[in-house]
C-alpha atoms as a PDB file:
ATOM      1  CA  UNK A   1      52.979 198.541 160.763  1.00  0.00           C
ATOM      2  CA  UNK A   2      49.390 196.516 159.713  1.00  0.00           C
ATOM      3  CA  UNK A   3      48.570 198.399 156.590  1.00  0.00           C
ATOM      4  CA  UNK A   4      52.635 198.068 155.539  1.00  0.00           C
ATOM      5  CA  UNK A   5      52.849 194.776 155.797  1.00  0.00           C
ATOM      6  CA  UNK A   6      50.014 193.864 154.521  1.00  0.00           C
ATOM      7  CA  UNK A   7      50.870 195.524 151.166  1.00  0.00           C
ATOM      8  CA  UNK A   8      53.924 194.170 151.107  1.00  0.00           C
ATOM      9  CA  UNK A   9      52.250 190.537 151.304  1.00  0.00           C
ATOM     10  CA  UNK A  10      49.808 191.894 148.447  1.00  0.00           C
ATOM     11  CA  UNK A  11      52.978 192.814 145.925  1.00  0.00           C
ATOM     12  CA  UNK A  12      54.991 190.076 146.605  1.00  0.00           C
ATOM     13  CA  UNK A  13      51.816 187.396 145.905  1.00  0.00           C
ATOM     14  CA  UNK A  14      50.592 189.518 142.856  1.00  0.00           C
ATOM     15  CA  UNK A  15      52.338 192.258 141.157  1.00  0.00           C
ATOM     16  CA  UNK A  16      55.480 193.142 142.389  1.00  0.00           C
ATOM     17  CA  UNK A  17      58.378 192.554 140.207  1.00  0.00           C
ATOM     18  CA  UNK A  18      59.994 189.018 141.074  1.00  0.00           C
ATOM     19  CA  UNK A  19      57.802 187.683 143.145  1.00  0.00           C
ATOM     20  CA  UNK A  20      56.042 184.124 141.091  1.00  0.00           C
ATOM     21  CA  UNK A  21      57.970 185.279 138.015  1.00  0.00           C
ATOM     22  CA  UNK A  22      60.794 184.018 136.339  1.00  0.00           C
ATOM     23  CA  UNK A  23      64.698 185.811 136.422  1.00  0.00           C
ATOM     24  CA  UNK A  24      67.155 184.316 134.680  1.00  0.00           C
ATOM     25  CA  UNK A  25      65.220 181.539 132.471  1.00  0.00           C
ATOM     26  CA  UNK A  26      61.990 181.476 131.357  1.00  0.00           C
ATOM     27  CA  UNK A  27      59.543 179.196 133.451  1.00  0.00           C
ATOM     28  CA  UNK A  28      58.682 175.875 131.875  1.00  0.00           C
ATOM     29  CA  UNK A  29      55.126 177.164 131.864  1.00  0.00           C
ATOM     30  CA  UNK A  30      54.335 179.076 129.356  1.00  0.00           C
ATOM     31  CA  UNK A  31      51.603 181.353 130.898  1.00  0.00           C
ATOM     32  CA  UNK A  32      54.352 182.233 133.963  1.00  0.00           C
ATOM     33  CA  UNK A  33      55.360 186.111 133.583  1.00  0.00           C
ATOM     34  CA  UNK A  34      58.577 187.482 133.537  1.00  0.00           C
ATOM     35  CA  UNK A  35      60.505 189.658 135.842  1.00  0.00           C
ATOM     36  CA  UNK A  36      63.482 190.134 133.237  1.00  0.00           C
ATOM     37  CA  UNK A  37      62.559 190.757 129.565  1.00  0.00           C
ATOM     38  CA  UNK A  38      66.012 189.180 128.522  1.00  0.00           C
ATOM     39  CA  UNK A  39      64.716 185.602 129.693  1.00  0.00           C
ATOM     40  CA  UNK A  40      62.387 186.149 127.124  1.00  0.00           C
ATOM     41  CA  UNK A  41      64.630 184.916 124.354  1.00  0.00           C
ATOM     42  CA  UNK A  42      64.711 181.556 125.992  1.00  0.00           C
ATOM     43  CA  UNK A  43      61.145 180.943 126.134  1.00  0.00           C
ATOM     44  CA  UNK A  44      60.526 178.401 122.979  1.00  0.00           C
ATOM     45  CA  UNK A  45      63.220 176.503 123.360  1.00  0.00           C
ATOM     46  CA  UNK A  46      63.233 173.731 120.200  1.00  0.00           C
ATOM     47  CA  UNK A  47      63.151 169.602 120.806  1.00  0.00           C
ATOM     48  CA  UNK A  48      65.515 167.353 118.945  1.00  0.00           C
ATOM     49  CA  UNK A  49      62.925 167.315 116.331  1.00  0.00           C
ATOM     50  CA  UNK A  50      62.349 170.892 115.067  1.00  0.00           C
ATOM     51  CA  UNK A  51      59.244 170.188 113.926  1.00  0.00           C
ATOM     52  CA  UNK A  52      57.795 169.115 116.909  1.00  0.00           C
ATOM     53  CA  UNK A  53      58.106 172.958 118.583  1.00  0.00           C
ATOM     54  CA  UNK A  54      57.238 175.677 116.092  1.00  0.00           C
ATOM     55  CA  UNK A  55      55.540 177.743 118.640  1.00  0.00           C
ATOM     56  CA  UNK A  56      55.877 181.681 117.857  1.00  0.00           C
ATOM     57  CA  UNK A  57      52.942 182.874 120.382  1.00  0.00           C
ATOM     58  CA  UNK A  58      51.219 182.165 123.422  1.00  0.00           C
ATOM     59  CA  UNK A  59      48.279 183.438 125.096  1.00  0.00           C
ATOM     60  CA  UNK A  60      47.327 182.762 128.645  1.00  0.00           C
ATOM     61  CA  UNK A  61      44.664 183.812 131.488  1.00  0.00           C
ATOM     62  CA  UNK A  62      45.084 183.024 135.235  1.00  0.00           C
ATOM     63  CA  UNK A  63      43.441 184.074 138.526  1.00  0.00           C
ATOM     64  CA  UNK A  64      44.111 183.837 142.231  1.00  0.00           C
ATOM     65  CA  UNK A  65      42.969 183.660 145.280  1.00  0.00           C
ATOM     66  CA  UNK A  66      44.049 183.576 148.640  1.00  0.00           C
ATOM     67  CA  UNK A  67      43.781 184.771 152.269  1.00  0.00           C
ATOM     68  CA  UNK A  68      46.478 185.010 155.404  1.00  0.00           C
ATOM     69  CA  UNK A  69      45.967 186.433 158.945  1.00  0.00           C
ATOM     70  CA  UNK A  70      47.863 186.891 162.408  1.00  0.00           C
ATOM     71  CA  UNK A  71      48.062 183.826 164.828  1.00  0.00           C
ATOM     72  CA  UNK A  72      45.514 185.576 167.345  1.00  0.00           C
ATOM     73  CA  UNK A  73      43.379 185.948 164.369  1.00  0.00           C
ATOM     74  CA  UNK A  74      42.721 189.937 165.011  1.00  0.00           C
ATOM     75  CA  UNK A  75      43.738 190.797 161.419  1.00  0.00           C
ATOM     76  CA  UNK A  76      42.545 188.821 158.304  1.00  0.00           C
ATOM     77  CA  UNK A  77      43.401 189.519 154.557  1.00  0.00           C
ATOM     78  CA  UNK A  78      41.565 188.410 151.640  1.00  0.00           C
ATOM     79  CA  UNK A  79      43.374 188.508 147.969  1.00  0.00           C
ATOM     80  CA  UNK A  80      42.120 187.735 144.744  1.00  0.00           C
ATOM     81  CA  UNK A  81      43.321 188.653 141.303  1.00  0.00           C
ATOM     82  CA  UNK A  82      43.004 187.751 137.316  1.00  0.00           C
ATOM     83  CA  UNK A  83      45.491 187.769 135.125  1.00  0.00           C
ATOM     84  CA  UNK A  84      46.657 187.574 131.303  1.00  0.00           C
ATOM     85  CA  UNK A  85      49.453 187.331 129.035  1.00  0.00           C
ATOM     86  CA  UNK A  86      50.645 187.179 125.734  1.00  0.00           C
ATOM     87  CA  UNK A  87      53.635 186.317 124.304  1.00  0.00           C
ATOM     88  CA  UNK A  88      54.942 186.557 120.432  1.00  0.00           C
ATOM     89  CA  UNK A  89      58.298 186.183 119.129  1.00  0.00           C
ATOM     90  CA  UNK A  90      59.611 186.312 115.620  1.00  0.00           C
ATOM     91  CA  UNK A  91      63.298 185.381 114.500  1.00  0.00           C
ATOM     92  CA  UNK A  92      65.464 187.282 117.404  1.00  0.00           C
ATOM     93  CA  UNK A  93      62.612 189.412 118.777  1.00  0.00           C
ATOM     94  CA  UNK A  94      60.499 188.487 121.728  1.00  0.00           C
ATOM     95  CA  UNK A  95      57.374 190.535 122.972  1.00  0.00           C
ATOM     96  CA  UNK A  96      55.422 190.013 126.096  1.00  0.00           C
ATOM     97  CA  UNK A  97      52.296 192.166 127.379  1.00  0.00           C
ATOM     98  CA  UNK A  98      51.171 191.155 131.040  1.00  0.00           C
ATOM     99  CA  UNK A  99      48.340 192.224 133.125  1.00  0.00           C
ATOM    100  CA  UNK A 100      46.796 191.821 136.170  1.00  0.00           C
ATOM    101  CA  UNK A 101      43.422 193.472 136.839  1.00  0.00           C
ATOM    102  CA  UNK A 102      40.678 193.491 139.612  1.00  0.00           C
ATOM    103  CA  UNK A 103      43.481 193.330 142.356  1.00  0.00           C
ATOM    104  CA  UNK A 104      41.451 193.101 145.238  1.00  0.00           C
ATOM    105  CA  UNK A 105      42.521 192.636 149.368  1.00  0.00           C
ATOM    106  CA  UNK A 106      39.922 192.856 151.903  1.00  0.00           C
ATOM    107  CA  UNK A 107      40.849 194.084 155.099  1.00  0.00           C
ATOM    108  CA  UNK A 108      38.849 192.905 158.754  1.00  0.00           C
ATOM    109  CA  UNK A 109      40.334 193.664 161.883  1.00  0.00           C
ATOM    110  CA  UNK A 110      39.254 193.143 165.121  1.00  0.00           C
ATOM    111  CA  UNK A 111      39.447 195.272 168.154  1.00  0.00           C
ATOM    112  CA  UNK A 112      40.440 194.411 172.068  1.00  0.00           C
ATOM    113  CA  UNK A 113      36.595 194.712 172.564  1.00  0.00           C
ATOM    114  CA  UNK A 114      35.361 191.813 169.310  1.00  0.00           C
ATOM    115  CA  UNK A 115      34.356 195.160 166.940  1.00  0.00           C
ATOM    116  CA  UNK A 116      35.416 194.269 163.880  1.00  0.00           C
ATOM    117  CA  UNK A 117      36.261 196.601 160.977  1.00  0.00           C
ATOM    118  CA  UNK A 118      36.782 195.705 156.749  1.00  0.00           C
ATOM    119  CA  UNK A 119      37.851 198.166 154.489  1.00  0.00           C
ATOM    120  CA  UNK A 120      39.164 197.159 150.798  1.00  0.00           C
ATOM    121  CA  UNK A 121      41.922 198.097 148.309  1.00  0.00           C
ATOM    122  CA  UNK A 122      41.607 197.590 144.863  1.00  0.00           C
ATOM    123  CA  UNK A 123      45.050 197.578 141.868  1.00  0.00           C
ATOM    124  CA  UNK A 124      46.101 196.774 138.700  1.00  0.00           C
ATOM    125  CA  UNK A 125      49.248 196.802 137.028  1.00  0.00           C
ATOM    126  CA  UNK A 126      50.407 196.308 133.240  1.00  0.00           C
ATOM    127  CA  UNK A 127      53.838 195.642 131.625  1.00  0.00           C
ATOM    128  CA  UNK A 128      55.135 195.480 128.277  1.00  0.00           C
ATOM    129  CA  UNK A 129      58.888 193.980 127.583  1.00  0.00           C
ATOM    130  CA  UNK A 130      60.879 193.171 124.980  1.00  0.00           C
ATOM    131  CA  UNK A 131      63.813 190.803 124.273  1.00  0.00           C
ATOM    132  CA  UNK A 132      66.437 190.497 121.188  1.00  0.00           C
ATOM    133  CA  UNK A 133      69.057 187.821 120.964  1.00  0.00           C
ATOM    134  CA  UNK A 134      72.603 188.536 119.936  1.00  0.00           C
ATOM    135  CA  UNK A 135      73.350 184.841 119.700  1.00  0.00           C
ATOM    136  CA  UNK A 136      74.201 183.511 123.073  1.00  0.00           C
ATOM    137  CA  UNK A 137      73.325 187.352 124.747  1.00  0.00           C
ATOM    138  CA  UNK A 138      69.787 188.456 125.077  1.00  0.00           C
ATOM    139  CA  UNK A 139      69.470 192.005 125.894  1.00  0.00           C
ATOM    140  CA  UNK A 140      65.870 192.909 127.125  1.00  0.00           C
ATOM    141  CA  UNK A 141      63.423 196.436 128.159  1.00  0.00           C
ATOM    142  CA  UNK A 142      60.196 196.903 129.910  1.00  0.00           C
ATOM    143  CA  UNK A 143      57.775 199.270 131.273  1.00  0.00           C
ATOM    144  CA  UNK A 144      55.466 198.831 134.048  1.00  0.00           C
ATOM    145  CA  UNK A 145      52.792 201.253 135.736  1.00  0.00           C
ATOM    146  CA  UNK A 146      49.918 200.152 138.351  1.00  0.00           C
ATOM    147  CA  UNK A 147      47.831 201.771 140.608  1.00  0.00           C
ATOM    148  CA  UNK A 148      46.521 201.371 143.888  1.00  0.00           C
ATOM    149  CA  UNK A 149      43.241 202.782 145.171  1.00  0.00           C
ATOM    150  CA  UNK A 150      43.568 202.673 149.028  1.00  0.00           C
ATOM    151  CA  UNK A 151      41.010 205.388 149.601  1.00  0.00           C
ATOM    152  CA  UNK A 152      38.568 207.943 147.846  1.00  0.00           C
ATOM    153  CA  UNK A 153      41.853 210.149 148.284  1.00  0.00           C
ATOM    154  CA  UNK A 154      44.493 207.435 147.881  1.00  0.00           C
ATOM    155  CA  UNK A 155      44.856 206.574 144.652  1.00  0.00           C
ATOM    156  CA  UNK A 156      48.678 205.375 144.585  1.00  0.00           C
ATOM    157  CA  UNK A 157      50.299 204.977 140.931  1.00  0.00           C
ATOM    158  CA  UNK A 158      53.596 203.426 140.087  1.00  0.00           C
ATOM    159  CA  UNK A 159      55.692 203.419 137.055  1.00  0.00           C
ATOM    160  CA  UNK A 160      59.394 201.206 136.582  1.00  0.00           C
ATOM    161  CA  UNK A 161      61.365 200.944 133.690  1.00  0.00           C
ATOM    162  CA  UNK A 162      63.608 198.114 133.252  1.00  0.00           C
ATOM    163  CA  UNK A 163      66.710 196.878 131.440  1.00  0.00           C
ATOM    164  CA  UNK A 164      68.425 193.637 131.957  1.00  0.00           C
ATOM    165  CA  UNK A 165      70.700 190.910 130.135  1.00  0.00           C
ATOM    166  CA  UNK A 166      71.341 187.208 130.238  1.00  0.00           C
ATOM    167  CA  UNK A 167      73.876 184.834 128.566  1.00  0.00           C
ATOM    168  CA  UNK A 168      74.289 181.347 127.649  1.00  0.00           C
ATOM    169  CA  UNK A 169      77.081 179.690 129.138  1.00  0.00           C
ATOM    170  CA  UNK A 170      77.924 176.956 126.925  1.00  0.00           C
ATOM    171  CA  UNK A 171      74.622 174.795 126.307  1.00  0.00           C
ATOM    172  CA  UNK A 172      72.840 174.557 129.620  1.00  0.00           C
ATOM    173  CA  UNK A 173      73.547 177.193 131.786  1.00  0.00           C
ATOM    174  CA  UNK A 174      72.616 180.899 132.041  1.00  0.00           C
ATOM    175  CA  UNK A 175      73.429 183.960 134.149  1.00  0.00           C
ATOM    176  CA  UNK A 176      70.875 187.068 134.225  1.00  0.00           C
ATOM    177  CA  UNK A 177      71.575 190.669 135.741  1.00  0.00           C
ATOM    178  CA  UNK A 178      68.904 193.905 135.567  1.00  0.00           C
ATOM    179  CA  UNK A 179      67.978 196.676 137.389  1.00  0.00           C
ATOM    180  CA  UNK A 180      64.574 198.783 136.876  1.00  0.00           C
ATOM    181  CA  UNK A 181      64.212 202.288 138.185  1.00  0.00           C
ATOM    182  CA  UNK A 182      60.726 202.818 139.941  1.00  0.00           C
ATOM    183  CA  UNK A 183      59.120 206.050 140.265  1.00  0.00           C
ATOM    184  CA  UNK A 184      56.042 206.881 142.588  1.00  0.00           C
ATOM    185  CA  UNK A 185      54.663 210.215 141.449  1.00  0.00           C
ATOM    186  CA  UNK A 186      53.248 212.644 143.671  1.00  0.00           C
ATOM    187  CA  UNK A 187      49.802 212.412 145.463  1.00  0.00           C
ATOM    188  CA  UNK A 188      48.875 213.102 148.574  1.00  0.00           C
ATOM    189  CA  UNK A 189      52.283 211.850 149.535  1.00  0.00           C
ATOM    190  CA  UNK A 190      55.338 213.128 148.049  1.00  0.00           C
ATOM    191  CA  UNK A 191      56.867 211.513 144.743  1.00  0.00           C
ATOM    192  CA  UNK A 192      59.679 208.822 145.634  1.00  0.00           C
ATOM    193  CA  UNK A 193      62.067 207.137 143.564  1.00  0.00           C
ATOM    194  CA  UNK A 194      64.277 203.755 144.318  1.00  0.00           C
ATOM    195  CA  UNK A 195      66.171 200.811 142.583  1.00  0.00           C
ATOM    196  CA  UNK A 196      65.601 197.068 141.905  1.00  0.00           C
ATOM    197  CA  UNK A 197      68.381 195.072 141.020  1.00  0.00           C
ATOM    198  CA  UNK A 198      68.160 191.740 140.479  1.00  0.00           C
ATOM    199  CA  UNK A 199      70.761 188.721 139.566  1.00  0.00           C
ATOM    200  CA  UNK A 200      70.732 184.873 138.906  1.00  0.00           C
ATOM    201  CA  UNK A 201      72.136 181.852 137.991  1.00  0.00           C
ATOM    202  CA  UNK A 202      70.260 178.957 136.465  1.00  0.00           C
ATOM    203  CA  UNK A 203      70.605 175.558 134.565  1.00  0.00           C
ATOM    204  CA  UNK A 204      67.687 174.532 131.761  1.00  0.00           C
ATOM    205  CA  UNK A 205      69.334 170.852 130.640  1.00  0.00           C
ATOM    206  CA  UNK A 206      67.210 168.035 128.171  1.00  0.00           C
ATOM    207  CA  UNK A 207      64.995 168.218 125.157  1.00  0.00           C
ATOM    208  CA  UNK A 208      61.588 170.094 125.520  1.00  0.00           C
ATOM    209  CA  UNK A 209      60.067 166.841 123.358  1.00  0.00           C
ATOM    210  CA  UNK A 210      61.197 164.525 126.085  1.00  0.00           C
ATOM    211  CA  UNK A 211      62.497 165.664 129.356  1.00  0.00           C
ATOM    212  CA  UNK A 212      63.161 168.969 130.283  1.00  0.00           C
ATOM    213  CA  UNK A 213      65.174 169.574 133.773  1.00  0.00           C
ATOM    214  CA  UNK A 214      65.619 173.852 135.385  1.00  0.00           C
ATOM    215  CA  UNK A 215      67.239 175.061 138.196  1.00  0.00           C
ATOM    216  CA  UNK A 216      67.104 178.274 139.288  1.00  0.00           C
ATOM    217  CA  UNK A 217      68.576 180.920 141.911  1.00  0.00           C
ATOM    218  CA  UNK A 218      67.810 184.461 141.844  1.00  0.00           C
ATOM    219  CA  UNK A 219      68.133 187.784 144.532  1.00  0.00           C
ATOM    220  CA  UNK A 220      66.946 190.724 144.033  1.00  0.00           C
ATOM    221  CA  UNK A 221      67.376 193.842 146.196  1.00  0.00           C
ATOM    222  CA  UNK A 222      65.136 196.443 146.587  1.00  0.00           C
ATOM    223  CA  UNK A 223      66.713 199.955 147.648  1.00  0.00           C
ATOM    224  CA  UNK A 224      65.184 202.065 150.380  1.00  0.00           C
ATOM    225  CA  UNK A 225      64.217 205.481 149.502  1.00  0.00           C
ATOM    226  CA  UNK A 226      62.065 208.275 151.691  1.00  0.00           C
ATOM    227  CA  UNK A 227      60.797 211.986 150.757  1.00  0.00           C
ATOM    228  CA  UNK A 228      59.163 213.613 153.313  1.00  0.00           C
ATOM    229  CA  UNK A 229      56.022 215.807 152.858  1.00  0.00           C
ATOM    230  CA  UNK A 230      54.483 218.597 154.635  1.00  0.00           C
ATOM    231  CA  UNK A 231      51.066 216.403 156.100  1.00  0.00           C
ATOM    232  CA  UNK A 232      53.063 212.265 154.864  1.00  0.00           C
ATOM    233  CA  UNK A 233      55.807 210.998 154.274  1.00  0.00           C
ATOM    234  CA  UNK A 234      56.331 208.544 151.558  1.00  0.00           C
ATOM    235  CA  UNK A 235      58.749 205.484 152.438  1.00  0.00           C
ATOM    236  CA  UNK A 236      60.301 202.791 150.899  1.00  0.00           C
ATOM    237  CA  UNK A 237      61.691 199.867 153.252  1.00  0.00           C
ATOM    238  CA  UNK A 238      64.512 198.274 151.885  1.00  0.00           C
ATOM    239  CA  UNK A 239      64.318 194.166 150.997  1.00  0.00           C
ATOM    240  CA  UNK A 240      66.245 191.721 149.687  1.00  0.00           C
ATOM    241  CA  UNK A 241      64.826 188.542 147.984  1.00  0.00           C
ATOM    242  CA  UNK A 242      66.164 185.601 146.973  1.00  0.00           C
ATOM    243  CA  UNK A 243      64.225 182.556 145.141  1.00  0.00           C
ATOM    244  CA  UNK A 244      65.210 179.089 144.202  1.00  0.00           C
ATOM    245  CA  UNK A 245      63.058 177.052 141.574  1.00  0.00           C
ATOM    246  CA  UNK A 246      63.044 173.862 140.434  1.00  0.00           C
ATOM    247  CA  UNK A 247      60.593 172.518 137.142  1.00  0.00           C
ATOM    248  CA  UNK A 248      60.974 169.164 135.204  1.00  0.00           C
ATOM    249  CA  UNK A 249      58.749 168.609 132.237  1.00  0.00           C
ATOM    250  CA  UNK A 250      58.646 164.985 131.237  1.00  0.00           C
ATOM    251  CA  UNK A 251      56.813 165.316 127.526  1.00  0.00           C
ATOM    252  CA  UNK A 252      54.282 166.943 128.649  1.00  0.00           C
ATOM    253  CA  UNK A 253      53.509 166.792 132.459  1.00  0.00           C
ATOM    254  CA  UNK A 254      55.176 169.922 134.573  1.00  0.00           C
ATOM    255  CA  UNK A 255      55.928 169.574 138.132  1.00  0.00           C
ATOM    256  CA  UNK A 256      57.703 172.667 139.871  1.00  0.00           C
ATOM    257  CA  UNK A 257      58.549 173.549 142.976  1.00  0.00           C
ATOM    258  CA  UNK A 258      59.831 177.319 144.175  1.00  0.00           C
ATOM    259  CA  UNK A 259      61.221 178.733 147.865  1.00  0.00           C
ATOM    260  CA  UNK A 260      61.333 182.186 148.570  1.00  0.00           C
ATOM    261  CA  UNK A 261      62.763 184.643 151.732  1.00  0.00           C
ATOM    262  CA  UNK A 262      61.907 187.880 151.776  1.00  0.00           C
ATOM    263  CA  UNK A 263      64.247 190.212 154.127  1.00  0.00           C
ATOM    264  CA  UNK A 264      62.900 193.941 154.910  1.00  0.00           C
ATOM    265  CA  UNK A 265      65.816 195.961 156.532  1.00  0.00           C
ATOM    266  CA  UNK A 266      64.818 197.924 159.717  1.00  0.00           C
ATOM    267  CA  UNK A 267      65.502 201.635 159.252  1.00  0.00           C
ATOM    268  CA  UNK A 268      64.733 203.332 162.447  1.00  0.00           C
ATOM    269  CA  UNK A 269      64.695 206.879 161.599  1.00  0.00           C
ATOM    270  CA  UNK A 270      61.465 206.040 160.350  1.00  0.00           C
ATOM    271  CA  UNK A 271      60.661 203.598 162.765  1.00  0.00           C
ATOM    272  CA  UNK A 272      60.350 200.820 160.507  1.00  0.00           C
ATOM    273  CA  UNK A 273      61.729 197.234 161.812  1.00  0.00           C
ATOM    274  CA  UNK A 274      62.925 194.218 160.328  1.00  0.00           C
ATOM    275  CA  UNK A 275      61.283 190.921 158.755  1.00  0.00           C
ATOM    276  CA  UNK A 276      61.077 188.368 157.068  1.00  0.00           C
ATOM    277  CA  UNK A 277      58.501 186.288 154.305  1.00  0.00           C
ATOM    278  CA  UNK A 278      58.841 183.128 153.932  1.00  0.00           C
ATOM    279  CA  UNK A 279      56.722 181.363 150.763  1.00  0.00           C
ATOM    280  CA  UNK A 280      56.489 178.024 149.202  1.00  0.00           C
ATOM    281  CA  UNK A 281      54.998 177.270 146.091  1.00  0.00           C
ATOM    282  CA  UNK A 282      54.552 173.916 144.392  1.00  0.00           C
ATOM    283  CA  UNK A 283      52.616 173.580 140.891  1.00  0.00           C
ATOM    284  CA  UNK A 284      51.408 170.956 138.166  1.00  0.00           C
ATOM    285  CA  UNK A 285      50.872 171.510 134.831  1.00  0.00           C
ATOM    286  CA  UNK A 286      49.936 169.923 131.477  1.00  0.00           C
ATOM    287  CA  UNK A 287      52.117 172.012 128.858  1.00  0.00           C
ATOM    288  CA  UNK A 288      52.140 170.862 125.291  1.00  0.00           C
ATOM    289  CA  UNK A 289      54.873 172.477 123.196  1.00  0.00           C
ATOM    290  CA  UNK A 290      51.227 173.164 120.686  1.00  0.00           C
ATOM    291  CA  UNK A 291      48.105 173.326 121.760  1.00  0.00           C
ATOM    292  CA  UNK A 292      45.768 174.080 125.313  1.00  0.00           C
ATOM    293  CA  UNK A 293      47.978 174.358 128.569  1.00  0.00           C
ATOM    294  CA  UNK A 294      46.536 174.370 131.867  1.00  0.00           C
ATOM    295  CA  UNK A 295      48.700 174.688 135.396  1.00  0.00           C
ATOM    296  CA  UNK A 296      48.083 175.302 139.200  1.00  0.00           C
ATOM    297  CA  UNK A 297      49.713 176.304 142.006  1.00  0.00           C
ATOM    298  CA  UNK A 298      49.427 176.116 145.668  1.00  0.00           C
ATOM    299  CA  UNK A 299      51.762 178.600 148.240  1.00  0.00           C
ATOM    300  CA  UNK A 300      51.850 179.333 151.573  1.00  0.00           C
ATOM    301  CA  UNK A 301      52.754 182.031 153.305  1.00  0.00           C
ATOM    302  CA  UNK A 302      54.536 182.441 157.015  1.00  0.00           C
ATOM    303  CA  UNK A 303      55.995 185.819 158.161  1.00  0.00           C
ATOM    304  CA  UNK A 304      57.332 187.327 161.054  1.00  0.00           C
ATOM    305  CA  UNK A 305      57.610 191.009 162.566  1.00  0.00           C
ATOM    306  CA  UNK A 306      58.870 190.956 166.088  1.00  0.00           C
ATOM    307  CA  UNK A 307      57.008 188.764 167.812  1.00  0.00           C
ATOM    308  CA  UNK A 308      53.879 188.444 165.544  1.00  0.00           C
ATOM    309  CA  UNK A 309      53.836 185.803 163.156  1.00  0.00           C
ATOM    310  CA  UNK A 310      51.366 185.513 160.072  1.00  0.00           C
ATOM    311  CA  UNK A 311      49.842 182.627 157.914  1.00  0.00           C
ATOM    312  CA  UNK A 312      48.350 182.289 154.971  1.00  0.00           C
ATOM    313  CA  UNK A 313      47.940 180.526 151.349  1.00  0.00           C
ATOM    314  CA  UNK A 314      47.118 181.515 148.173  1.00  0.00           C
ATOM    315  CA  UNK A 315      45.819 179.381 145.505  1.00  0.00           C
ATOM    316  CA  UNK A 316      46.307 180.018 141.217  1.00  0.00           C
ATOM    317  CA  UNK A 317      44.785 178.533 138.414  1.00  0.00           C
ATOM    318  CA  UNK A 318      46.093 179.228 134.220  1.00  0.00           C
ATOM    319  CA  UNK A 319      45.018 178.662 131.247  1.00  0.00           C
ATOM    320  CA  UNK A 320      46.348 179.105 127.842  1.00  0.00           C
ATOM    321  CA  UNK A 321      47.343 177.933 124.266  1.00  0.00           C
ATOM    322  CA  UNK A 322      50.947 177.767 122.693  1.00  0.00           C
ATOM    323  CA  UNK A 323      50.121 178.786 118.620  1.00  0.00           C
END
């Protein structure tokens, strides 16, 4: 169950789809990444003064780092990451490219005996969406692919295509639903497909010019799927996340604050067991509605599989101008 888990903690804290990313709403930082493309439409929200927020484009580079390990301190992880976006909308039409390259986590384990053995993976992953906005609807698309290189003959890739909606309720609130359909292709493992759907509620209330207050509660559930090969099997556990955020921008100072709880689902025909992540992140940010934006954010980590527990904290730093 080590090499598992410790991808899962890898995709949730850097490219997996909802993890860090905003549902429903857009995040109040402008260099945060989606997870669905309808949000999009929300992103440049005006002040009471029009003129004041005539963004139509933002570009934005990030990286992370981080480490966790078991409480005996026999297994240790070491993540670190870049990552870059740009955003450009026009009239009704929002378009976002996101990337994150040089995924990195080093592996060291120790043995019952003190020998100690490190082995590395090494990712990236890409994703293109678009939004359009149908007055109060926003209907949104994306495409995502990544690969993994685990090995000199495990080179996992991963495609999902996505399509989701959200609507305005009146003036502050908003409700979001999607689902994306992920593919694995064939390798040395058999090709597997699965489901993501995702759902939320969330509140966005003030002027962006002054003070800007949003709530936010999302789940997503990710289906289990298996196909079973002739030398591997290829297995998907089944998880259900669900995220609550919280961001108030007074002018231009940005403090957030985000909980998440990851649930895997044990399936015992393949002899995978239940678990939970637990994460906290808190940030602060200085986010002009023009001009240089800068933001960082500090989360931690705590997970549990049986009767191990893990720890660890990861650490992200952005950068980026609003045009």
């Amino acid at each position: 169950m080590t090499r598992p888990i410790a991808l899962l903690l890898l995709a949730l804290a850097v490219f997996a789809p909802g993890a860090f990313a905003q549902m429903v709403t857009p995040s109040l930082d402008p260099s945060e990444p989606l997870v669905l493309p309808a949000a999009g439409s929300w992103r440049y929200l005006k002040g009471e003064n029009e003129q004041d927020d005539n963004r139509t484009a933002t570009v934005a580079a990030g990286t992370l780092q981080g480490s966790w390990a078991e409480s005996d301190d026999s297994s240790k992880r070491e993540i670190s990451a870049n990552r870059g976006l740009l955003v450009a909308q026009a009239e009704n039409v929002n378009i976002e490219a996101q990337s994150t390259g040089s995924e990195k986590i080093k592996y060291t384990n120790i043995d019952a005996l003190g020998v100690s053995s490190t082995y590395e993976t090494v990712g990236s992953t890409s994703q293109f969406s678009f939004a359009y906005l149908l007055k109060q609807l926003s209907l949104g698309g994306s495409y995502r692919s990544s690969s993994t290189q685990r090995s000199s003959y495990d080179d996992q890739k991963e495609t999902g295509l996505g399509l989701s909606a959200t609507y305005q309720l009146g003036r502050v609130f908003f409700a979001g639903f999607g689902v994306e359909q992920v593919s694995q292709p064939e390798s040395y493992r058999p090709a597997v497909d699965w489901n993501v759907t995702s759902y939320g509620f969330a509140l966005m209330a003030g002027k962006p010019d002054e003070t800007l207050l949003r709530l936010e509660y999302a789940n997503q559930r990710s289906l289990r799927a298996a196909a079973e090969g002739t030398y591997y099997n290829n297995v998907h556990q089944e998880s259900v996340l669900t995220q609550l955020t919280a961001e108030i921008k007074m002018t231009n100072l940005l403090l957030s604050a985000r909980t998440e709880t990851t649930s895997r689902l044990e399936w015992s025909e393949y002899n995978l067991s239940s678990g939970e992540l637990k994460t906290s992140r808190v940030g602060l940010g200085w986010v002009p509605s023009n001009g240089w934006i800068i933001s960082g954010y500090q989360t931690s980590y705590t997970e549990t599989a049986g009767t191990t527990e893990r720890q660890g904290n990861l650490t992200e730093v952005a950068v980026g101008y609003n045009f």
